[in-house]
C-alpha atoms as a PDB file:
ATOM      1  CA  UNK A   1      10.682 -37.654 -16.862  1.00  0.00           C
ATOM      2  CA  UNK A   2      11.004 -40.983 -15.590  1.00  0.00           C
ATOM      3  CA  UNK A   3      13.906 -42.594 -12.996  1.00  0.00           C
ATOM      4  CA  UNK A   4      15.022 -44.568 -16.097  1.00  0.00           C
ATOM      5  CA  UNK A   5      15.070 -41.528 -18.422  1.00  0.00           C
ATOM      6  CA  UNK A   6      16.589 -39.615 -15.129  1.00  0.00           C
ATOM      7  CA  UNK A   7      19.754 -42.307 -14.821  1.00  0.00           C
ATOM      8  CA  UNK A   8      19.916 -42.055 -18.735  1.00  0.00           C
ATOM      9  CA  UNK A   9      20.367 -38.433 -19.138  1.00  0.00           C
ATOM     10  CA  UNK A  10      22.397 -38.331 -16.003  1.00  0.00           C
ATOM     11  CA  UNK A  11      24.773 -41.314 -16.875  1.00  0.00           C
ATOM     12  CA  UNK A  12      25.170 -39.795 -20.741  1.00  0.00           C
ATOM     13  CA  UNK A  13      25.910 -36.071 -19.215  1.00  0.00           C
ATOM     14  CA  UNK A  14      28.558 -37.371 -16.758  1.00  0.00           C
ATOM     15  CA  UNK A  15      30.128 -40.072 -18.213  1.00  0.00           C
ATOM     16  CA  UNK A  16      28.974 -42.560 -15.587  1.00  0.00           C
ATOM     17  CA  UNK A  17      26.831 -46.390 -15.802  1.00  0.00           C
ATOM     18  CA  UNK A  18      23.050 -45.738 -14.963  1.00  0.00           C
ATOM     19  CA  UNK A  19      24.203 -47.925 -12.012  1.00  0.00           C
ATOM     20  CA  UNK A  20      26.771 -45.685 -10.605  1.00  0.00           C
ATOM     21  CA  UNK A  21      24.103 -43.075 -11.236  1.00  0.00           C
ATOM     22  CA  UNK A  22      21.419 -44.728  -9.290  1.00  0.00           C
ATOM     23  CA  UNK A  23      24.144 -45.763  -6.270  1.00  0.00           C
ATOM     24  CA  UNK A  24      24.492 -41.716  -6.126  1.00  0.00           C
ATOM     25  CA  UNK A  25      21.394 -40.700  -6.208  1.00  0.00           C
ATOM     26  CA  UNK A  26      20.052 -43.299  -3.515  1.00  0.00           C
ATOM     27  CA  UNK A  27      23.149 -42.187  -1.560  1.00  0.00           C
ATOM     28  CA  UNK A  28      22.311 -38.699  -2.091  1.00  0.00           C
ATOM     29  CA  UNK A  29      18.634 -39.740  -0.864  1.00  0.00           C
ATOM     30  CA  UNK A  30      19.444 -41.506   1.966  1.00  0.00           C
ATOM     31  CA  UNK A  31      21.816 -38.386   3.115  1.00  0.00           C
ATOM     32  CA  UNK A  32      19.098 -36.654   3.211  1.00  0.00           C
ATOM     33  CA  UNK A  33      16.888 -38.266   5.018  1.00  0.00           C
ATOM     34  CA  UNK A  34      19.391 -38.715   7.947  1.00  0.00           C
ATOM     35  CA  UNK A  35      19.873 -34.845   8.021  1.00  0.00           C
ATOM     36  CA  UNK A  36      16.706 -33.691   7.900  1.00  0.00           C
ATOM     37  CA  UNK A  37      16.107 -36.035  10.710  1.00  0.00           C
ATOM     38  CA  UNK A  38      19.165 -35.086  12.851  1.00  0.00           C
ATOM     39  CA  UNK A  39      19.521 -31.185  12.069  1.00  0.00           C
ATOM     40  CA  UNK A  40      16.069 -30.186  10.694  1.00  0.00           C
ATOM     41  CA  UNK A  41      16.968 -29.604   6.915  1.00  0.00           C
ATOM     42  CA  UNK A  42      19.059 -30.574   4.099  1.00  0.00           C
ATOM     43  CA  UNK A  43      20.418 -27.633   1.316  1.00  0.00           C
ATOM     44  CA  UNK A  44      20.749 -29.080  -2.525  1.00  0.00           C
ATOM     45  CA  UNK A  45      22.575 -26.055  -3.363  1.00  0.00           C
ATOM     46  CA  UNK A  46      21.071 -24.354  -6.528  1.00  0.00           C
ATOM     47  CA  UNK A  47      17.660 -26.238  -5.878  1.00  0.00           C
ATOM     48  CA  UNK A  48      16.759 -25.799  -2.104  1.00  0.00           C
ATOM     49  CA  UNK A  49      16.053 -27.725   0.917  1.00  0.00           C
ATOM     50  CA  UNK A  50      14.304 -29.791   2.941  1.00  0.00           C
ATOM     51  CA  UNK A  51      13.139 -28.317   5.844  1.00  0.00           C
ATOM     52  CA  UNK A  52      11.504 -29.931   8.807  1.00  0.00           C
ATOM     53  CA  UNK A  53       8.613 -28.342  10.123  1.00  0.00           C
ATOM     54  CA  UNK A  54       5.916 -28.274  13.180  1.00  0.00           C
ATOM     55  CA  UNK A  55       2.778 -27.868  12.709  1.00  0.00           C
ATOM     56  CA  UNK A  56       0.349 -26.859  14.823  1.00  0.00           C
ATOM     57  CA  UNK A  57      -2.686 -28.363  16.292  1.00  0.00           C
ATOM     58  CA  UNK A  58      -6.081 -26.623  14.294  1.00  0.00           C
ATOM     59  CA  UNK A  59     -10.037 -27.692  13.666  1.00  0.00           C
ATOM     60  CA  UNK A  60     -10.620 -28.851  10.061  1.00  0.00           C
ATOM     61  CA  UNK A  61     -14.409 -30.237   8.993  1.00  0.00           C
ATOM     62  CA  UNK A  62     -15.056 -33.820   8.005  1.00  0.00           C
ATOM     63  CA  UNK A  63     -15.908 -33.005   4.212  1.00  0.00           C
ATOM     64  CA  UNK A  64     -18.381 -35.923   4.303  1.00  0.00           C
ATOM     65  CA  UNK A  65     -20.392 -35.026   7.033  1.00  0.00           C
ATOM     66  CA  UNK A  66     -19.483 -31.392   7.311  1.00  0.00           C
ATOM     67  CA  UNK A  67     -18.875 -32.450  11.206  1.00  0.00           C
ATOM     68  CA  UNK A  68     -15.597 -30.582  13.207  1.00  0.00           C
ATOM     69  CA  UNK A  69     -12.798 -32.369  14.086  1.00  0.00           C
ATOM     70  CA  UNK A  70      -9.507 -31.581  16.022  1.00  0.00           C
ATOM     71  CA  UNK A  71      -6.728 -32.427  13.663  1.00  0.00           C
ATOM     72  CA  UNK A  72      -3.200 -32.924  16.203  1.00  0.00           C
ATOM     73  CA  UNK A  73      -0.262 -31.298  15.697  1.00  0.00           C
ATOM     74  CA  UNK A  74       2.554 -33.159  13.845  1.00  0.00           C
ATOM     75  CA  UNK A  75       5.968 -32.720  11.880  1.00  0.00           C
ATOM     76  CA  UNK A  76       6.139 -32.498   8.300  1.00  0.00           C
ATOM     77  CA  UNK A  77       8.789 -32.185   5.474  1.00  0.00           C
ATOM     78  CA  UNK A  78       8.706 -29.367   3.196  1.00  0.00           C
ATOM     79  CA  UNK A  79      10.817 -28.437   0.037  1.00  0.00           C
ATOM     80  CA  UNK A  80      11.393 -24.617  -0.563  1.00  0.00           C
ATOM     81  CA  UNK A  81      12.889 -23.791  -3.179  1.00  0.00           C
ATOM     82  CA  UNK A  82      16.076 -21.791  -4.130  1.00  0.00           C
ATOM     83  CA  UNK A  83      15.713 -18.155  -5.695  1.00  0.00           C
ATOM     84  CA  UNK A  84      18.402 -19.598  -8.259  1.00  0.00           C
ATOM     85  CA  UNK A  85      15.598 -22.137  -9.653  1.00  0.00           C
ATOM     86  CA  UNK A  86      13.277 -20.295  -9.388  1.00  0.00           C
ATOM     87  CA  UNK A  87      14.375 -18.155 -11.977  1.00  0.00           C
ATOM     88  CA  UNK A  88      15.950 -20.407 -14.398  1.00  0.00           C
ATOM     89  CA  UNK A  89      12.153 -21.465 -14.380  1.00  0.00           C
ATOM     90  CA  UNK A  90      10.030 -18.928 -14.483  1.00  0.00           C
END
């Protein structure tokens, strides 16, 4: 699905303009963003969360050279999601 077919669906289902749609869901984004920055993660209740997470310093291997190299540590942002969507999916 597209973000055009997204703001569509969403705008038909609702009731609202695809642009009142896309002001939410940038909104929505943005929260997002500034909570998984401040606290560490962000819950989208019935879909799951955006967890911040530290990862730690390990060796990989250069795949073109097959040398070993010391990849740093560094934070990354991870979506897990809910048991709920999980099984309406699967």
């Amino acid at each position: 699905m597209t973000k055009g077919q997204l703001f569509q669906s969403l705008a038909e289902s609702t009731g609202m303009s695809k642009k009142e749609v896309g002001n939410f869901l940038d909104q929505l984004t943005s929260l997002a963003y500034k909570e998984v920055k401040s606290s560490g993660e962000f819950v989208l209740p019935g879909m799951g969360k955006l967890v911040k997470v530290d990862r730690k310093a390990r060796m990989g291997r250069n795949p073109a050279t097959g040398e070993e190299i010391k990849i740093p540590a560094k934070t990354v942002v991870k979506f897990r999601v809910a048991k709920a969507a999980k099984d309406a999916v699967l």
